[in-house]
N, C-alpha and C. Protein backbone atom coordinates (compact mmCIF):
# COMPACT_ATOMS: atom_id res chain seq x y z
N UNK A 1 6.43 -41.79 -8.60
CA UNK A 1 7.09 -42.41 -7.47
C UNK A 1 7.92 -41.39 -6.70
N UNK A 2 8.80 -40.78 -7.27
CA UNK A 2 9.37 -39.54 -6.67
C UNK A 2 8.44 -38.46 -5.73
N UNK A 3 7.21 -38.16 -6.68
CA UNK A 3 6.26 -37.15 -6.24
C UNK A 3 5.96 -37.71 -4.35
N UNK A 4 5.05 -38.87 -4.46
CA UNK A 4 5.06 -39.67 -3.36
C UNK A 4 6.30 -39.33 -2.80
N UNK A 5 7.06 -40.10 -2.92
CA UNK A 5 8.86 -40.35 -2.28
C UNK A 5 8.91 -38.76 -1.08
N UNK A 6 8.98 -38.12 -2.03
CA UNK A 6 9.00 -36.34 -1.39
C UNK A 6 7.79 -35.91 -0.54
N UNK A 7 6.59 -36.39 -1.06
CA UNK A 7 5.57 -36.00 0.00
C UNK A 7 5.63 -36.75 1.52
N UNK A 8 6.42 -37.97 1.28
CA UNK A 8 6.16 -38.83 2.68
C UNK A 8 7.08 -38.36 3.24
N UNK A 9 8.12 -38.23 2.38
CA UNK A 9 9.70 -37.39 3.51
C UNK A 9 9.38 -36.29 3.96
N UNK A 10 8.60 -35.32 3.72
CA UNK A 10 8.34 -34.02 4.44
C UNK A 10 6.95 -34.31 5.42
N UNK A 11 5.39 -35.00 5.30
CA UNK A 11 4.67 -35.40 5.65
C UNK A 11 5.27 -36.16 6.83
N UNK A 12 6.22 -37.50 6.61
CA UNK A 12 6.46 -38.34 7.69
C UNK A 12 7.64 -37.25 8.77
N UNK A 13 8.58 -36.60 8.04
CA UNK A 13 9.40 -36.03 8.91
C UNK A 13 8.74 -34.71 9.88
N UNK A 14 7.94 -34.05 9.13
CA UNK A 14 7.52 -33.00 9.76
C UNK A 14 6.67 -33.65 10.85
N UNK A 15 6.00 -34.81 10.97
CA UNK A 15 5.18 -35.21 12.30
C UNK A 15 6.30 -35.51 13.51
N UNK A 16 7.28 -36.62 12.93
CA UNK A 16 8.64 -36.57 13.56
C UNK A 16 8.88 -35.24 14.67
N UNK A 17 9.45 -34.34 13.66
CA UNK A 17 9.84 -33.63 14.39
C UNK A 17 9.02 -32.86 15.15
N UNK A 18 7.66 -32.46 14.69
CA UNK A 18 6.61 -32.05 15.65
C UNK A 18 6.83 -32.66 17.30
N UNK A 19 6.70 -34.01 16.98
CA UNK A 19 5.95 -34.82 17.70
C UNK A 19 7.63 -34.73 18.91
N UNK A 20 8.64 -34.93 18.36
CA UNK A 20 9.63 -35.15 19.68
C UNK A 20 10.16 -33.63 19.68
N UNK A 21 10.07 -32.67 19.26
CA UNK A 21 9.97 -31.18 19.67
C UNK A 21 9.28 -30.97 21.08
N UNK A 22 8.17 -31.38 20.92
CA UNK A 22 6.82 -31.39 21.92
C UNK A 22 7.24 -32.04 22.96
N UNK A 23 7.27 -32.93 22.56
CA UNK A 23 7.87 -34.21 23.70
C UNK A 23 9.22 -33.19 25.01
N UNK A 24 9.98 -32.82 23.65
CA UNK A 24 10.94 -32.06 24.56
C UNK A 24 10.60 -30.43 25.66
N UNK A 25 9.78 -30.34 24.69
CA UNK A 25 9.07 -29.23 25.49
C UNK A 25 8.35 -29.41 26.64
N UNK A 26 7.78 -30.33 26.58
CA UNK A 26 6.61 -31.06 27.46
C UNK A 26 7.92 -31.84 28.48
N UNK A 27 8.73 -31.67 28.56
CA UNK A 27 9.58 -32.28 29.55
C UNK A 27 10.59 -31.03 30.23
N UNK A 28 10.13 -29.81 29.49
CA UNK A 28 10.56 -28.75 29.98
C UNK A 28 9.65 -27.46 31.08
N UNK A 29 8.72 -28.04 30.22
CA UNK A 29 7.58 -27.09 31.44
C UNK A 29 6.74 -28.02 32.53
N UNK A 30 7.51 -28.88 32.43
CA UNK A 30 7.06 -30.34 33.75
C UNK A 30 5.75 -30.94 33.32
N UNK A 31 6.00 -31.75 34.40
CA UNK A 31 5.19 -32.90 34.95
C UNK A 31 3.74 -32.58 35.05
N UNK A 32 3.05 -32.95 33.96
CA UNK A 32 0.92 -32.31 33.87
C UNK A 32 0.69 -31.77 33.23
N UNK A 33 2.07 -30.87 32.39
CA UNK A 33 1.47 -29.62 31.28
C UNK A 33 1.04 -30.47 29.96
N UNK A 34 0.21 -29.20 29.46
CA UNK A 34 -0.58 -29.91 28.17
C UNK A 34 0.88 -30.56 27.11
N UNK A 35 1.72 -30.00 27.10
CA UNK A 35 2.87 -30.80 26.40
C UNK A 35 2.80 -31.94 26.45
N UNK A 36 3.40 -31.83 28.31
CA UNK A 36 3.47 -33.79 28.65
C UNK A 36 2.57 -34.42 28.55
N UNK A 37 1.23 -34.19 28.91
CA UNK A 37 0.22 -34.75 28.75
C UNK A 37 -0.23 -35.28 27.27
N UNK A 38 0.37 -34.74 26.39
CA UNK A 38 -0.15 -35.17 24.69
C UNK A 38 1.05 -35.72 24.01
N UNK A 39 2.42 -35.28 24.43
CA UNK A 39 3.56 -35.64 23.69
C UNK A 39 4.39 -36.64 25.18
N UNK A 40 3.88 -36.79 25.36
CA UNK A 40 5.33 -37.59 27.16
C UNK A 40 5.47 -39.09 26.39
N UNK A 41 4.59 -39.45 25.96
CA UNK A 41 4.30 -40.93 25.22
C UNK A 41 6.12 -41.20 24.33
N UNK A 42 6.27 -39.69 23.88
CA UNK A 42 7.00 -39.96 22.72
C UNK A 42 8.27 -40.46 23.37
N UNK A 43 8.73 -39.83 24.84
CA UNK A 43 9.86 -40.24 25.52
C UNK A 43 9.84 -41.77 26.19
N UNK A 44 8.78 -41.84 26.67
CA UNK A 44 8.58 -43.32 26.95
C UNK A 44 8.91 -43.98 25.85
N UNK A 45 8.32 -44.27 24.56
CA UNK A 45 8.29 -44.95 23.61
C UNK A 45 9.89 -45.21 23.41
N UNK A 46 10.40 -44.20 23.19
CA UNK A 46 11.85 -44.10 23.23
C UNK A 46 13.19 -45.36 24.19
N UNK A 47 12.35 -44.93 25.43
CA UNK A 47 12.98 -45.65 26.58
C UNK A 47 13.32 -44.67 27.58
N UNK A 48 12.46 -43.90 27.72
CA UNK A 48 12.33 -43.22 29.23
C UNK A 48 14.17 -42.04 28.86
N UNK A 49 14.51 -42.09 27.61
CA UNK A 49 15.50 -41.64 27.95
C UNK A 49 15.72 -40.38 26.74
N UNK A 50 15.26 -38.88 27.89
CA UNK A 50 14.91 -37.77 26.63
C UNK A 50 16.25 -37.01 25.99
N UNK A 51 17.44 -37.87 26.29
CA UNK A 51 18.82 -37.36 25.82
C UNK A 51 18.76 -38.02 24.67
N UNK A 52 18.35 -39.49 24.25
CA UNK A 52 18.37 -40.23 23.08
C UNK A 52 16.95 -39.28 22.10
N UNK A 53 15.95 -38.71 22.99
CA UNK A 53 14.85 -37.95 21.61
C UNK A 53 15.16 -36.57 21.73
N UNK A 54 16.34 -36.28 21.95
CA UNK A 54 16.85 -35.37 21.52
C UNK A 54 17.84 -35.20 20.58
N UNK A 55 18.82 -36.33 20.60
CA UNK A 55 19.69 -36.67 19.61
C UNK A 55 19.20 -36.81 18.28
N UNK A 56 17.94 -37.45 18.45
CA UNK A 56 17.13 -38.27 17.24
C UNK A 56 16.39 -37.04 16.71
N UNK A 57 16.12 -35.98 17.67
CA UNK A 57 15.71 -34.56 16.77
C UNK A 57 16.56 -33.80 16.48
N UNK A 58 17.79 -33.68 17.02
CA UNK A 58 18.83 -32.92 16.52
C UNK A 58 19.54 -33.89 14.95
N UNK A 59 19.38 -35.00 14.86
CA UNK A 59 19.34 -35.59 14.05
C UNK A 59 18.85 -35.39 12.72
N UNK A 60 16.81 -35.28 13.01
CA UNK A 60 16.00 -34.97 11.88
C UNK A 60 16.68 -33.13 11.11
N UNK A 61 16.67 -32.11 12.36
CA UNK A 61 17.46 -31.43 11.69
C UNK A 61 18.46 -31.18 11.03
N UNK A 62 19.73 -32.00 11.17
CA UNK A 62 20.78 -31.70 10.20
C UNK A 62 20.42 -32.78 9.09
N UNK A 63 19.25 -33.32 8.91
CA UNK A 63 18.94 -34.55 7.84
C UNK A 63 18.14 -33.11 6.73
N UNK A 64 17.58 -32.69 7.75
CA UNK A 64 16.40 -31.46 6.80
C UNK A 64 17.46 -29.87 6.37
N UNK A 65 18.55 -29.64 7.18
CA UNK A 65 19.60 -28.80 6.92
C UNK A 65 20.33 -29.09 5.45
N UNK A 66 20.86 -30.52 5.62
CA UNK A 66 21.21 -31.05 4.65
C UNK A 66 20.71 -31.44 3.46
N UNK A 67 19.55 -31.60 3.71
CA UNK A 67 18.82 -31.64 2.54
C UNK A 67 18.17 -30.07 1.63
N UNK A 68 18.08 -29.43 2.11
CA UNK A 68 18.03 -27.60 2.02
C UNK A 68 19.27 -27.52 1.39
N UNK A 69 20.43 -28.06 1.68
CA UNK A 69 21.95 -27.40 0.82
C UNK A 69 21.66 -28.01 -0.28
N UNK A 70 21.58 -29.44 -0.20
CA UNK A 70 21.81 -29.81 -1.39
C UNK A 70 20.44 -29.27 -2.86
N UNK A 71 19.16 -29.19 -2.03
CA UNK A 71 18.22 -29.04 -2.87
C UNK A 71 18.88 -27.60 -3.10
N UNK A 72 19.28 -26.68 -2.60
CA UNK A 72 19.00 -25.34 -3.29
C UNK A 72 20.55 -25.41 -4.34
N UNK A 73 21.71 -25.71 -3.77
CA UNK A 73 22.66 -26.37 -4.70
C UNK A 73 22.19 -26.99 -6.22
N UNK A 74 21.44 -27.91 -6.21
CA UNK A 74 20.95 -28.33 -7.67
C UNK A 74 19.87 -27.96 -8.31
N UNK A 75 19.21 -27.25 -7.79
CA UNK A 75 18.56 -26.21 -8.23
C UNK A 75 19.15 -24.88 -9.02
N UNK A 76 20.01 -23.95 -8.29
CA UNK A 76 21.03 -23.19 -9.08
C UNK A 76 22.02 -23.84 -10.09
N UNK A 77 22.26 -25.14 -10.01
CA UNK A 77 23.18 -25.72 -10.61
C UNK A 77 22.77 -26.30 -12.28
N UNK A 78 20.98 -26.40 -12.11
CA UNK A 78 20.23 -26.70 -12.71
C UNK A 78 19.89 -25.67 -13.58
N UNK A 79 20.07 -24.49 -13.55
CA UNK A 79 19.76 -23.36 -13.78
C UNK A 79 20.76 -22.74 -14.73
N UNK A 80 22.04 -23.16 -14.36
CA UNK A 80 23.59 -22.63 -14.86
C UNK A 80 23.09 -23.45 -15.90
N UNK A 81 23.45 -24.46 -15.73
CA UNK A 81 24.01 -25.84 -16.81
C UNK A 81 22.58 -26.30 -17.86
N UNK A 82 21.24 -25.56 -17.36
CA UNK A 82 19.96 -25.82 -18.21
C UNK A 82 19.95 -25.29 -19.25
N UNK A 83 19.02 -25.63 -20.18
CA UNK A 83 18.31 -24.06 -21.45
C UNK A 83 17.43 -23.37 -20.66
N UNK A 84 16.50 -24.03 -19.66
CA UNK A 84 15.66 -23.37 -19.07
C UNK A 84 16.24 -22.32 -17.87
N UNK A 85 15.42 -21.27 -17.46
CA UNK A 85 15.94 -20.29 -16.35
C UNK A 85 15.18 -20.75 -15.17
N UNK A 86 15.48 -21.27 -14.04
CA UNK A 86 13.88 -21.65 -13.24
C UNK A 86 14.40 -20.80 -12.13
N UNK A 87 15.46 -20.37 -11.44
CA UNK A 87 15.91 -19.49 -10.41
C UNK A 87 15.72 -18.24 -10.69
N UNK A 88 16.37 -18.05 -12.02
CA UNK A 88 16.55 -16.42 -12.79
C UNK A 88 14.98 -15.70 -12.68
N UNK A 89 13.95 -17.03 -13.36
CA UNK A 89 12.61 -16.87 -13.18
C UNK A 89 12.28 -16.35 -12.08
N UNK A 90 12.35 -17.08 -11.14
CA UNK A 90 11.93 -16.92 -9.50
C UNK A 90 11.98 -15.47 -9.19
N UNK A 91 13.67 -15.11 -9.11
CA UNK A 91 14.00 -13.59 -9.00
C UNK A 91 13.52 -12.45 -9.61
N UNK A 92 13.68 -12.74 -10.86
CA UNK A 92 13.71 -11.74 -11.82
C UNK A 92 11.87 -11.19 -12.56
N UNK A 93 11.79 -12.70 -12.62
CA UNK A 93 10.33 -12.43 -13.13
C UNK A 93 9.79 -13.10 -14.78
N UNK A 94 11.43 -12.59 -15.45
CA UNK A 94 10.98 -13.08 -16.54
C UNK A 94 11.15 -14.65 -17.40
N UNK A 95 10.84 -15.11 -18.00
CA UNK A 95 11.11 -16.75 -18.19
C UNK A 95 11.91 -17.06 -19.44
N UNK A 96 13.23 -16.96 -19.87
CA UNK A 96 13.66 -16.72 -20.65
C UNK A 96 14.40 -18.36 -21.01
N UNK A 97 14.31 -18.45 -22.27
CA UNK A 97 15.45 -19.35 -22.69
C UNK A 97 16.68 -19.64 -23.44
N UNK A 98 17.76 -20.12 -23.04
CA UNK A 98 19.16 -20.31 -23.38
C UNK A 98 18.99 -20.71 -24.46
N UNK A 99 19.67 -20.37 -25.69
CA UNK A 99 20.27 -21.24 -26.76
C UNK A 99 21.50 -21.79 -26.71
């Protein structure tokens, strides 16, 4: 359930943010460009109003910022307080365990 849980949060968010990135872009190089033309939908959908799908992407980023602190936080934290080494691993190379 977790496995899922994590694949849809990065799967569903990364289209997210694709998708109103574009949108914003496509409202930056005007009116016809291949942007607007494939992503403009996303501001309409919105309500015609690209200050609110911008908020809502400045949003997804400090959701994905925040989630980066905390994952790499319990990860090292996981590492201190484990038997296992899974960071030390990463760096170092070798796979050692705490008694």
């Amino acid at each position: 359930l977790a496995q899922l849980m994590m694949f849809l949060f990065f799967t569903i968010g990364a289209v997210y943010m694709i998708c109103t990135g574009f949108a914003l872009y496509g409202e930056g190089l005007g009116e016809g460009s291949w942007a607007d033309s494939m992503f403009g939908w996303v501001i309409t959908a919105v309500g015609g109003n690209s200050l609110q799908v911008h908020s809502f992407h400045r949003l997804g980023m400090w959701v994905t910022v925040c989630f980066v602190i905390v994952h790499v936080y319990a990860a090292i934290r996981e590492d201190i307080m484990s038997r296992q080494s899974l960071i030390s691993t990463m760096i170092s190379g070798w796979r050692m365990f705490k008694d």
